[in-house]
N, C-alpha and C. Protein backbone atom coordinates (compact mmCIF):
# COMPACT_ATOMS: atom_id res chain seq x y z
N UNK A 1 144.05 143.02 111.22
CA UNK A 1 143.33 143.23 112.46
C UNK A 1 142.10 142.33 112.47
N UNK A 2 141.61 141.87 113.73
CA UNK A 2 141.01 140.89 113.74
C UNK A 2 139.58 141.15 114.54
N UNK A 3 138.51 141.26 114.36
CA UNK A 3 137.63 141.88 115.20
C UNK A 3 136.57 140.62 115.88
N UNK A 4 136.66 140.00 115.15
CA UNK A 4 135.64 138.27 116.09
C UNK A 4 134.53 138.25 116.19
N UNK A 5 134.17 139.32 115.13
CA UNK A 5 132.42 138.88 114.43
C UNK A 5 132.10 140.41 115.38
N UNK A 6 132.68 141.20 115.38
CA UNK A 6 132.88 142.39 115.95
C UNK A 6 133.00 143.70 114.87
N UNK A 7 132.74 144.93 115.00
CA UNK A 7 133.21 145.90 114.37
C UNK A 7 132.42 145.72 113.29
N UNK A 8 133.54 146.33 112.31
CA UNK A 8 132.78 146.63 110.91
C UNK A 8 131.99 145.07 110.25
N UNK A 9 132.82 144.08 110.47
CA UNK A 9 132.64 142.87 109.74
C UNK A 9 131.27 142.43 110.59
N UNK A 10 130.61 142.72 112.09
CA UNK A 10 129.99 142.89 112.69
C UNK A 10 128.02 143.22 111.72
N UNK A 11 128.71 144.27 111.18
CA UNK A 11 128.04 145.20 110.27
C UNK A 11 127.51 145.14 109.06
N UNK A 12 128.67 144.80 108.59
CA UNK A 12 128.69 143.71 107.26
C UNK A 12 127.75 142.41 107.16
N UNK A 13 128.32 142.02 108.26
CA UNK A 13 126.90 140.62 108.41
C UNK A 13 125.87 140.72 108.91
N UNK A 14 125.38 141.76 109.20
CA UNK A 14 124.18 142.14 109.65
C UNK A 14 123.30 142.89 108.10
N UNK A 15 124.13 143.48 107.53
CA UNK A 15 123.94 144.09 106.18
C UNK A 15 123.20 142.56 105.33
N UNK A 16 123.85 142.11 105.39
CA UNK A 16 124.01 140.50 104.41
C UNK A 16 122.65 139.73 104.85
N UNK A 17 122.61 139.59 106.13
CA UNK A 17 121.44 138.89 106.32
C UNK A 17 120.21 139.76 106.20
N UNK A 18 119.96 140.92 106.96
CA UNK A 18 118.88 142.10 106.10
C UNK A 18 118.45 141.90 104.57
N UNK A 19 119.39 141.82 104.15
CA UNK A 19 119.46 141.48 102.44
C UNK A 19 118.50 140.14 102.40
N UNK A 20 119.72 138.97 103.11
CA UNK A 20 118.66 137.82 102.74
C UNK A 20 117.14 137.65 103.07
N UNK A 21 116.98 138.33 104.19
CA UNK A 21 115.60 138.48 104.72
C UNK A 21 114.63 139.29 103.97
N UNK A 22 115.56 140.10 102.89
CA UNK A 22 114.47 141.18 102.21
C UNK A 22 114.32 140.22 100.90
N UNK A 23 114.36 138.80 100.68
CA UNK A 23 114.07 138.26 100.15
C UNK A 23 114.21 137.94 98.97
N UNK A 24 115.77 138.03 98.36
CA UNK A 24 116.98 137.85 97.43
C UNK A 24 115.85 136.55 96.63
N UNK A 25 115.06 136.88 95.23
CA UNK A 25 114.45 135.68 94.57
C UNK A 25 116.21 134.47 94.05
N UNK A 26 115.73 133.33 93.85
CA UNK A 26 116.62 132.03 93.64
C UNK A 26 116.14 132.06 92.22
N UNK A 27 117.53 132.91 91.17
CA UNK A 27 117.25 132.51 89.75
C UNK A 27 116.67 130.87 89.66
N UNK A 28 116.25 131.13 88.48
CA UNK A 28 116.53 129.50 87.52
C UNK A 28 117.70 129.54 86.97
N UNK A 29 118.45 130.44 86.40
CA UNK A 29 118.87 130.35 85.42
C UNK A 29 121.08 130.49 86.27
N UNK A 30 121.88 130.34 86.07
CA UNK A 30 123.09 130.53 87.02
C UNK A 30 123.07 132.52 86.72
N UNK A 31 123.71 132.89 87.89
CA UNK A 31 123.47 134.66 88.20
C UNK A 31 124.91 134.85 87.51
N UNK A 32 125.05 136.06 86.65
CA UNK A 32 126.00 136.83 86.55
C UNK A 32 125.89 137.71 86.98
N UNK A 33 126.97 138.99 86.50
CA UNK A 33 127.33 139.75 87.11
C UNK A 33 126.32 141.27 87.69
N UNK A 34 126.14 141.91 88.58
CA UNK A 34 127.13 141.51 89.50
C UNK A 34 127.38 140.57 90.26
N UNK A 35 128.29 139.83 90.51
CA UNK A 35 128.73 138.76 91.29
C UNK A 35 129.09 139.37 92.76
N UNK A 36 129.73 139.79 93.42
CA UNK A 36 129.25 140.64 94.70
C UNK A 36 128.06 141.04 94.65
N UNK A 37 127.34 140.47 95.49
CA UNK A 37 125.85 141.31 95.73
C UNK A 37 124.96 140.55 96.66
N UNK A 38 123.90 141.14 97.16
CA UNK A 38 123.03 140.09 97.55
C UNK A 38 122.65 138.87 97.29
N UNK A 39 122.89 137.30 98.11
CA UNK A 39 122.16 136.03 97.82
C UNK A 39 121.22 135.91 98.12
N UNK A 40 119.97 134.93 97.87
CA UNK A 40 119.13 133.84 98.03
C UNK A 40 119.64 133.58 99.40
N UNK A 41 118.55 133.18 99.96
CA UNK A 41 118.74 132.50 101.11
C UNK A 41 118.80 130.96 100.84
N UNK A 42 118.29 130.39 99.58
CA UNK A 42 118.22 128.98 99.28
C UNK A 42 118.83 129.24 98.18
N UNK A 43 118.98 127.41 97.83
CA UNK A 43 119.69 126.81 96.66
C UNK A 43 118.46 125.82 96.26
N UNK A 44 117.64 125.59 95.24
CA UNK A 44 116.84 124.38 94.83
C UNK A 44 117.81 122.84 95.06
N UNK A 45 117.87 121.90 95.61
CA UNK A 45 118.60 120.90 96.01
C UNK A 45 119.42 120.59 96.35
N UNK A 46 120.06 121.74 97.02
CA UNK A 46 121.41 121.96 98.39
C UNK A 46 120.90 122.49 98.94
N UNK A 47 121.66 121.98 100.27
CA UNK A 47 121.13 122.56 101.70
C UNK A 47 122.07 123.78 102.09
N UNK A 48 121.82 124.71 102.39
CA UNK A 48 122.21 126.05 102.76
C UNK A 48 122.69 125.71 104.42
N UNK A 49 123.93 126.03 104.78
CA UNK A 49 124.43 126.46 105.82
C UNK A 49 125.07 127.13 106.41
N UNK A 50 125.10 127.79 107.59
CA UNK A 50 125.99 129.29 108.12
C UNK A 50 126.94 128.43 108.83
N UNK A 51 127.85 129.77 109.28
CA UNK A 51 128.82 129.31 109.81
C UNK A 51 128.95 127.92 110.74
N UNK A 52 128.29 127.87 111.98
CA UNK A 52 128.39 126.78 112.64
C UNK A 52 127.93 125.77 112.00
N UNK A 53 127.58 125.70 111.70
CA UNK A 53 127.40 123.94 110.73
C UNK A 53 128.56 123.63 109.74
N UNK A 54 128.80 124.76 108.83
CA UNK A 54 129.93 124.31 108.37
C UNK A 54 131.21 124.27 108.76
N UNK A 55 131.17 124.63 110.01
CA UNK A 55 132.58 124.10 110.96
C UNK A 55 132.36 123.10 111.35
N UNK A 56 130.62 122.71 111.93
CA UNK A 56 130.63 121.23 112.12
C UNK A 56 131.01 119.97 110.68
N UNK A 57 130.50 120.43 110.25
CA UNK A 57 131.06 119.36 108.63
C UNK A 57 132.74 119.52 108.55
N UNK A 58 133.38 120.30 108.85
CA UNK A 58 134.91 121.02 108.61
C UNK A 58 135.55 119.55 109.75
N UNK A 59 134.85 119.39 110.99
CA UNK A 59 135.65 119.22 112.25
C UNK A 59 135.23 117.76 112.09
N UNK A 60 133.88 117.43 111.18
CA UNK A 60 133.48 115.79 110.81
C UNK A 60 134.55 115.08 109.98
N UNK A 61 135.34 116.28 108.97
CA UNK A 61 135.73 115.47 107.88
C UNK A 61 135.52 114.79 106.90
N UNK A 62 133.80 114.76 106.36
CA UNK A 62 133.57 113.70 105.89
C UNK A 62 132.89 114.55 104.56
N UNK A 63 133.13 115.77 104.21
CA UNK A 63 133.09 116.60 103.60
C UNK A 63 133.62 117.37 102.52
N UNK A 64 133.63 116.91 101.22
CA UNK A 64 134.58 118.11 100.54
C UNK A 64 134.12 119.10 100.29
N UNK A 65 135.38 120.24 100.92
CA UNK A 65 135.08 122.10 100.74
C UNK A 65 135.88 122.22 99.28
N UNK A 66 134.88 123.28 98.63
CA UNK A 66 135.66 123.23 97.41
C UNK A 66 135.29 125.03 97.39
N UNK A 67 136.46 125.29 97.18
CA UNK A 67 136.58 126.99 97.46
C UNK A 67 136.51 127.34 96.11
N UNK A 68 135.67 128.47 95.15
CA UNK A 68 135.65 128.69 93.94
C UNK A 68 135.78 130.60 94.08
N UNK A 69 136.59 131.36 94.73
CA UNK A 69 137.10 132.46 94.36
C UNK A 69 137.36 132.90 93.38
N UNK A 70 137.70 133.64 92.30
CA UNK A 70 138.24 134.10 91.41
C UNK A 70 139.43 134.37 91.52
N UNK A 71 140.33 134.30 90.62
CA UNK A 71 141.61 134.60 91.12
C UNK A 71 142.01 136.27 90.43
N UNK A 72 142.11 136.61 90.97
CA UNK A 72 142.28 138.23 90.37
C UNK A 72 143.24 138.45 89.08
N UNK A 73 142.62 139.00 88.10
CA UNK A 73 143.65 139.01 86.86
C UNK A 73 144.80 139.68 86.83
N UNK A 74 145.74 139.49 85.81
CA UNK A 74 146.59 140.43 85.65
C UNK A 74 146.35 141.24 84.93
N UNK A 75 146.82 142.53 85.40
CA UNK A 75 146.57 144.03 84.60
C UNK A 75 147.19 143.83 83.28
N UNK A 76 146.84 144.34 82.48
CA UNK A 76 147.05 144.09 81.00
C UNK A 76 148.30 145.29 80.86
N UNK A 77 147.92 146.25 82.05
CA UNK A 77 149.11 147.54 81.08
C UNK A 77 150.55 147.75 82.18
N UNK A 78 150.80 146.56 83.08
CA UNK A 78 151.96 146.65 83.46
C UNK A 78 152.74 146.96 82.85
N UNK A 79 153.91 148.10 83.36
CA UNK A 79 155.15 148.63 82.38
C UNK A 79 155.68 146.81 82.55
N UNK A 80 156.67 147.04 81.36
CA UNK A 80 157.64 146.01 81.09
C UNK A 80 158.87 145.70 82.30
N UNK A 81 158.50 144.55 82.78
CA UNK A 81 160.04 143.90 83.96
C UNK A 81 159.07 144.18 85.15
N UNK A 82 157.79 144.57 85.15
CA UNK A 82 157.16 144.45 86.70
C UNK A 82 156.86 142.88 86.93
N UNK A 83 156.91 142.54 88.21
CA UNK A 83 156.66 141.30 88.61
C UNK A 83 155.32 141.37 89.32
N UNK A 84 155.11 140.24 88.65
CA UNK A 84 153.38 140.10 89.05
C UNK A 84 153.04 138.58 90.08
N UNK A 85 152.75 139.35 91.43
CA UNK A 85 152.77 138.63 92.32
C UNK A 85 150.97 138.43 92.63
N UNK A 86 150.52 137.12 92.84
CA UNK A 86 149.14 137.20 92.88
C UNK A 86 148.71 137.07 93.85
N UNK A 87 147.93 137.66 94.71
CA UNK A 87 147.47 138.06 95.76
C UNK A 87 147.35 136.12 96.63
N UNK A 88 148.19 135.77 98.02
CA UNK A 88 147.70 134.75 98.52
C UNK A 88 146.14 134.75 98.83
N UNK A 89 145.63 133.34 98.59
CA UNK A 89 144.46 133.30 99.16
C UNK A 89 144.47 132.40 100.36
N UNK A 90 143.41 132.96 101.66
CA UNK A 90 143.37 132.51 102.66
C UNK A 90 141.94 131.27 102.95
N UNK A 91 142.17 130.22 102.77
CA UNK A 91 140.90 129.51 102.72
C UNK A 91 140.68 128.66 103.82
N UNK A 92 139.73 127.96 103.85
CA UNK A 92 139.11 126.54 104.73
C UNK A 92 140.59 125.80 104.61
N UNK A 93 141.21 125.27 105.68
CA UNK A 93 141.87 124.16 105.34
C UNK A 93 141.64 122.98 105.30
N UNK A 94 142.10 122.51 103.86
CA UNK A 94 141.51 121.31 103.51
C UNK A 94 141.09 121.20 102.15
N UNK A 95 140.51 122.59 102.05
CA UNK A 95 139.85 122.68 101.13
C UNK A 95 140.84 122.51 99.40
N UNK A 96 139.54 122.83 98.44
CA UNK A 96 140.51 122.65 97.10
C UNK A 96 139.81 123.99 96.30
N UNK A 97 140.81 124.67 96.12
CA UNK A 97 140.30 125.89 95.55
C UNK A 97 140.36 125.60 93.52
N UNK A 98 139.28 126.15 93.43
CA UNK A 98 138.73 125.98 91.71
C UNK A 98 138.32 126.90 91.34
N UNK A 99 139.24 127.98 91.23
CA UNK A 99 138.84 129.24 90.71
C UNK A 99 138.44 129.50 89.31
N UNK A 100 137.63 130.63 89.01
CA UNK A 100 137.01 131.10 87.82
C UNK A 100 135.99 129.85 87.72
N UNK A 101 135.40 129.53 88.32
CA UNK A 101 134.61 128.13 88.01
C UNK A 101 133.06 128.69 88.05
N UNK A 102 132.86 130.10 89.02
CA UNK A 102 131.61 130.30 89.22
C UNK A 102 131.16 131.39 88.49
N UNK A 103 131.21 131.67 87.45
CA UNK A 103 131.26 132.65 86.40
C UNK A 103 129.72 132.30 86.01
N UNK A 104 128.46 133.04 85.52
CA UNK A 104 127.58 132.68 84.74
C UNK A 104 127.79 131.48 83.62
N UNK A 105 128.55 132.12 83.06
CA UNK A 105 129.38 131.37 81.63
C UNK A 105 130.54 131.08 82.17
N UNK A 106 130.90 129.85 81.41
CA UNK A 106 132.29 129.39 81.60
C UNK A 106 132.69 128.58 80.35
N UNK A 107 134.12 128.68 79.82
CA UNK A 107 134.50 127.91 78.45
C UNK A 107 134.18 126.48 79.07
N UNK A 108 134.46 125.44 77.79
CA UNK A 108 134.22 124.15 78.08
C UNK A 108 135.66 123.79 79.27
N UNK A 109 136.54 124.06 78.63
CA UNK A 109 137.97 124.23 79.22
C UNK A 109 137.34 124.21 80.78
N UNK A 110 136.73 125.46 81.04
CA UNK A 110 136.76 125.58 82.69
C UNK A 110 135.55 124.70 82.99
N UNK A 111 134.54 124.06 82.74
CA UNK A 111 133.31 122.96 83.15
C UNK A 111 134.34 121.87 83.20
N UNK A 112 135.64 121.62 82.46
CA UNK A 112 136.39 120.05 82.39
C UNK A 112 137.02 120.43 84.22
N UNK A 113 137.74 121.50 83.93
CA UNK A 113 138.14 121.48 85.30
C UNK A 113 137.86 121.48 86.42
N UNK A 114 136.49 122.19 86.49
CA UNK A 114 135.51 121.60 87.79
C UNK A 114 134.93 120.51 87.56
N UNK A 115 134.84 119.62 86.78
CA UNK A 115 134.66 118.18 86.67
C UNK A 115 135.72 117.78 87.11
N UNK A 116 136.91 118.23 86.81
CA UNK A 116 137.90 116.91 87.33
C UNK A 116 138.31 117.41 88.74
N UNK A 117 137.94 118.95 89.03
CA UNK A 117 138.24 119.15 90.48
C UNK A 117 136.91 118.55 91.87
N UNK A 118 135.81 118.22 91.36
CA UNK A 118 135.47 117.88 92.05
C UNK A 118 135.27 116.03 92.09
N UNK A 119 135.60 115.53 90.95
CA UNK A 119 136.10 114.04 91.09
C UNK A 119 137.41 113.83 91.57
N UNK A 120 138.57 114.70 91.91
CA UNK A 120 139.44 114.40 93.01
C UNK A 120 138.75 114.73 94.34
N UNK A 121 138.19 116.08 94.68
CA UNK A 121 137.56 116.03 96.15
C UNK A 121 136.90 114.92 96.76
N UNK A 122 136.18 114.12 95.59
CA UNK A 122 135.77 112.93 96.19
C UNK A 122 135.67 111.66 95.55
N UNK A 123 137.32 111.63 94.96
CA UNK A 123 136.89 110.34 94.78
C UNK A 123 136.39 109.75 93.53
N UNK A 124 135.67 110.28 92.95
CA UNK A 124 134.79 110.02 91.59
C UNK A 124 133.70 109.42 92.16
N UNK A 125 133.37 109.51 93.23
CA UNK A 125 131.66 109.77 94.13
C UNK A 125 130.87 110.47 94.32
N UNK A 126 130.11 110.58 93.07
CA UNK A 126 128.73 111.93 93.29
C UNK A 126 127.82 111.88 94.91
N UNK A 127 128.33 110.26 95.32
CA UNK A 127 127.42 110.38 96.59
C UNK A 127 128.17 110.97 97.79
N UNK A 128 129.56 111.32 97.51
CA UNK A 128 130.07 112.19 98.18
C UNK A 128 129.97 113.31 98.63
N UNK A 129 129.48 114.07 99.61
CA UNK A 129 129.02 115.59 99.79
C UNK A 129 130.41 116.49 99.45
N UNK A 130 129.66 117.46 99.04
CA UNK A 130 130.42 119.05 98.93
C UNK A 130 130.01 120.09 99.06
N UNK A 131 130.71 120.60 99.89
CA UNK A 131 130.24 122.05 100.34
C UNK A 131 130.90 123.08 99.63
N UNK A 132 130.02 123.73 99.21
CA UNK A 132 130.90 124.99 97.96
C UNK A 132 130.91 126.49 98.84
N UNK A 133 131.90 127.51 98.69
CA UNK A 133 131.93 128.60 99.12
C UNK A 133 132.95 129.45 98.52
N UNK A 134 132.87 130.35 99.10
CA UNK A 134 133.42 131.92 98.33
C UNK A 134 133.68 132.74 99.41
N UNK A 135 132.94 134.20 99.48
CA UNK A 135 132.78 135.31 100.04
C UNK A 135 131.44 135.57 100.91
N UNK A 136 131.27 136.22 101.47
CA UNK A 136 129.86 136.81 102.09
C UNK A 136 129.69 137.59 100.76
N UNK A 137 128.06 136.92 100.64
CA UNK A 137 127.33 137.87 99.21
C UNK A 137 128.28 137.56 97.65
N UNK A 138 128.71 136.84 97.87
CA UNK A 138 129.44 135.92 95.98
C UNK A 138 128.41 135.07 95.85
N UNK A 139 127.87 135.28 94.48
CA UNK A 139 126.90 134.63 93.32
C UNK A 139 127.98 133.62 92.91
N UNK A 140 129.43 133.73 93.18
CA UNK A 140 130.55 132.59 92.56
C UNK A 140 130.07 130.89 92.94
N UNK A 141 129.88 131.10 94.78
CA UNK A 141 129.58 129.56 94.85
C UNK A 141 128.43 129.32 94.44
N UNK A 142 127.35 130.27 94.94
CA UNK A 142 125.78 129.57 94.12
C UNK A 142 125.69 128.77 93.15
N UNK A 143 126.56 129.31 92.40
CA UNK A 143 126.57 129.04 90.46
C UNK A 143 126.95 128.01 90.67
N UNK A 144 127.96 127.63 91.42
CA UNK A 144 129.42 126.53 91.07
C UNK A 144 128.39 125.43 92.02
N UNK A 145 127.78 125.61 93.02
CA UNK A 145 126.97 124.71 94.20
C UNK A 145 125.95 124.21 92.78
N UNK A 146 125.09 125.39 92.17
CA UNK A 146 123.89 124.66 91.29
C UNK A 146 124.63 123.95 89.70
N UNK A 147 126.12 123.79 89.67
CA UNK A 147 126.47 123.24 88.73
C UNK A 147 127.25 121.85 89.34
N UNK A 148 127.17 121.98 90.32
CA UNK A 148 127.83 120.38 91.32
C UNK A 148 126.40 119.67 90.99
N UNK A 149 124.99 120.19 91.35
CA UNK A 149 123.87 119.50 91.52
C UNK A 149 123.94 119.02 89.86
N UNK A 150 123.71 120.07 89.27
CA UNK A 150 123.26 119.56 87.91
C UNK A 150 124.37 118.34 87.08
N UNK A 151 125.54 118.42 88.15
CA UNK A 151 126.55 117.17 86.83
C UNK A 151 126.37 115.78 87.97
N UNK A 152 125.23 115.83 89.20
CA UNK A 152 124.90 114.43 89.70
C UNK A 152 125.15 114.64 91.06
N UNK A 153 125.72 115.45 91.42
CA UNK A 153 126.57 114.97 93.00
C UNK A 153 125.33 114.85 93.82
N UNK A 154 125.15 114.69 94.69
CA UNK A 154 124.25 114.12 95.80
C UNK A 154 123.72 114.84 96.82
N UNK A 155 124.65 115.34 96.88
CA UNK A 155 124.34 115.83 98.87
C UNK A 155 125.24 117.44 98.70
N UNK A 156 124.90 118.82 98.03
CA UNK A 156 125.18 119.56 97.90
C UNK A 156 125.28 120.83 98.78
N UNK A 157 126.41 121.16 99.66
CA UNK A 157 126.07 122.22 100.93
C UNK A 157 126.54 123.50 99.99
N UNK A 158 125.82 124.82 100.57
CA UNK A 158 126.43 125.72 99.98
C UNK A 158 126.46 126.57 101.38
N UNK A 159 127.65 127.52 101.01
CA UNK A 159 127.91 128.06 102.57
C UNK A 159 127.93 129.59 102.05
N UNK A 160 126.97 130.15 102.11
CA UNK A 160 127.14 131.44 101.65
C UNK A 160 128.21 132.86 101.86
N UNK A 161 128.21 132.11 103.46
CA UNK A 161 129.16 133.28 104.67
C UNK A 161 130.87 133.54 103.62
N UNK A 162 130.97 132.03 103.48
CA UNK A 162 132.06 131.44 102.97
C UNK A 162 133.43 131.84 104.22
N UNK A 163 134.36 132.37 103.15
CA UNK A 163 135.41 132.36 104.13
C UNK A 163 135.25 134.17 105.18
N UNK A 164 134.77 134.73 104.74
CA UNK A 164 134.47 135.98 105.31
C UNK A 164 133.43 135.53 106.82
N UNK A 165 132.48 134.66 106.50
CA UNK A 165 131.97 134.36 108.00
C UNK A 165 132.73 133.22 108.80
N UNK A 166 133.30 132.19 107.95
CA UNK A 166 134.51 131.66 108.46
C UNK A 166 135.89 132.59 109.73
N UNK A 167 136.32 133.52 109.23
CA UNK A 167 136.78 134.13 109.60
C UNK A 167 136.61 134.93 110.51
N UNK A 168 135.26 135.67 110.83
CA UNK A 168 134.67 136.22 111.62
C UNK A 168 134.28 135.29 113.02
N UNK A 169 134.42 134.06 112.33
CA UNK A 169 134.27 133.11 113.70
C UNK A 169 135.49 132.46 114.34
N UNK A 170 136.83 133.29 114.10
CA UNK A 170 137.93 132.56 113.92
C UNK A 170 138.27 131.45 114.23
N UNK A 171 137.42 131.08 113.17
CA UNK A 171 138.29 129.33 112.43
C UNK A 171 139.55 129.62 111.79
N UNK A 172 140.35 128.75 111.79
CA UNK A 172 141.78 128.42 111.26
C UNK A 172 141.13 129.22 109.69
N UNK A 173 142.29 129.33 109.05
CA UNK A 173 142.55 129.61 107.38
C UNK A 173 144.10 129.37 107.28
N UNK A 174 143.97 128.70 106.16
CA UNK A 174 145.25 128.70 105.57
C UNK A 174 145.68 129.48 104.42
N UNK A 175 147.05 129.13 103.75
CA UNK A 175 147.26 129.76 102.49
C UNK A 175 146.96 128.37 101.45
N UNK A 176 146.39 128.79 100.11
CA UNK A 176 145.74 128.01 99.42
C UNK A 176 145.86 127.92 98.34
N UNK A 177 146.53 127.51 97.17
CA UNK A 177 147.21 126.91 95.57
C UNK A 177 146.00 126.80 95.05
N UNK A 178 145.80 126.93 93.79
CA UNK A 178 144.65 126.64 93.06
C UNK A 178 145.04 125.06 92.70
N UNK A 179 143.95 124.47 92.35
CA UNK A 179 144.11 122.86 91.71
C UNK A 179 144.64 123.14 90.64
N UNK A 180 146.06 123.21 89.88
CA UNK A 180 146.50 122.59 88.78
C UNK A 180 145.57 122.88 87.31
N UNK A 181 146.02 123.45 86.63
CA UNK A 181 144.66 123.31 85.18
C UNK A 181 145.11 121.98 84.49
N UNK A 182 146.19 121.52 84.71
CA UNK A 182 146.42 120.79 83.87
C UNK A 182 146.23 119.31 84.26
């Protein structure tokens, strides 16, 4: 069901920005858990944008969206012969999803793969922009936005709304593959 920035989701984003306005401090340090929760209204050297702007960057093209969701685990105590189907994700199209990337901590393993996922988004051009996102209220892209800045990239958007204010503005979404680990 679809409400169009209506209803509960209405509510929700009104919740979210209250929050930001009650003045969410901008660690130094990348946020763990909880990871759902209130953001910052800023990023130290990305530019923060809501929905309409980042549809304007979406409709420019000249932009890589790099979606960093988590991908939901598998339950450890499935009986034996259940099939484990993983929830589709609905994202920006276009975008390149790099999940588990926005974790406080991350193995070296997962820093190689958002290195090499965001040198395909653009190219192997730090002067290439990227816009990072998640959820309304995920600490996932923050992290993953202030770890794009810190390995060089240039021109860093972070979209806080992510695909939840995406959606609320019904923009397109697609279904969305993670980038490959390998």
């Amino acid at each position: 069901m679809r409400y169009g920035g209506h209803g509960i989701f209405a509510v929700l984003a009104l919740c979210a920005g209250l929050a930001q306005a009650q003045g969410v401090p901008e660690p130094d340090a990348y946020r763990g858990p909880p990871y759902r929760a209130p953001v910052p209204a800023t990023l130290s050297g990305a530019t923060v944008v809501d929905d309409a702007e980042a549809y304007q960057l979406w409709q420019e093209g000249e932009v890589a969206f790099i979606d960093v969701l988590p991908r939901a685990p598998k339950a450890e105590n499935l009986p034996k012969g259940t099939i484990w189907r993983e929830k589709p994700r609905k994202s920006i199209p276009g975008a390149i999803w790099l999940p588990n990337t926005g974790y406080e901590k991350i193995a070296e393993e997962t820093a190689t793969y958002l290195r090499r996922g965001l040198e395909q988004a653009t190219a192997g051009e730090r002067s290439h922009p990227v816009l990072v996102f998640c959820l309304m209220d995920c600490w996932m892209s923050w992290n993953v936005a202030k770890r794009a800045l810190e390995m060089g990239y240039e021109t860093v958007y972070w979209y806080p709304d992510g695909t939840d204010g995406w959606d609320m503005e019904d923009h397109p979404l697609e279904a969305l593959d993670p980038l490959p680990e390998d």
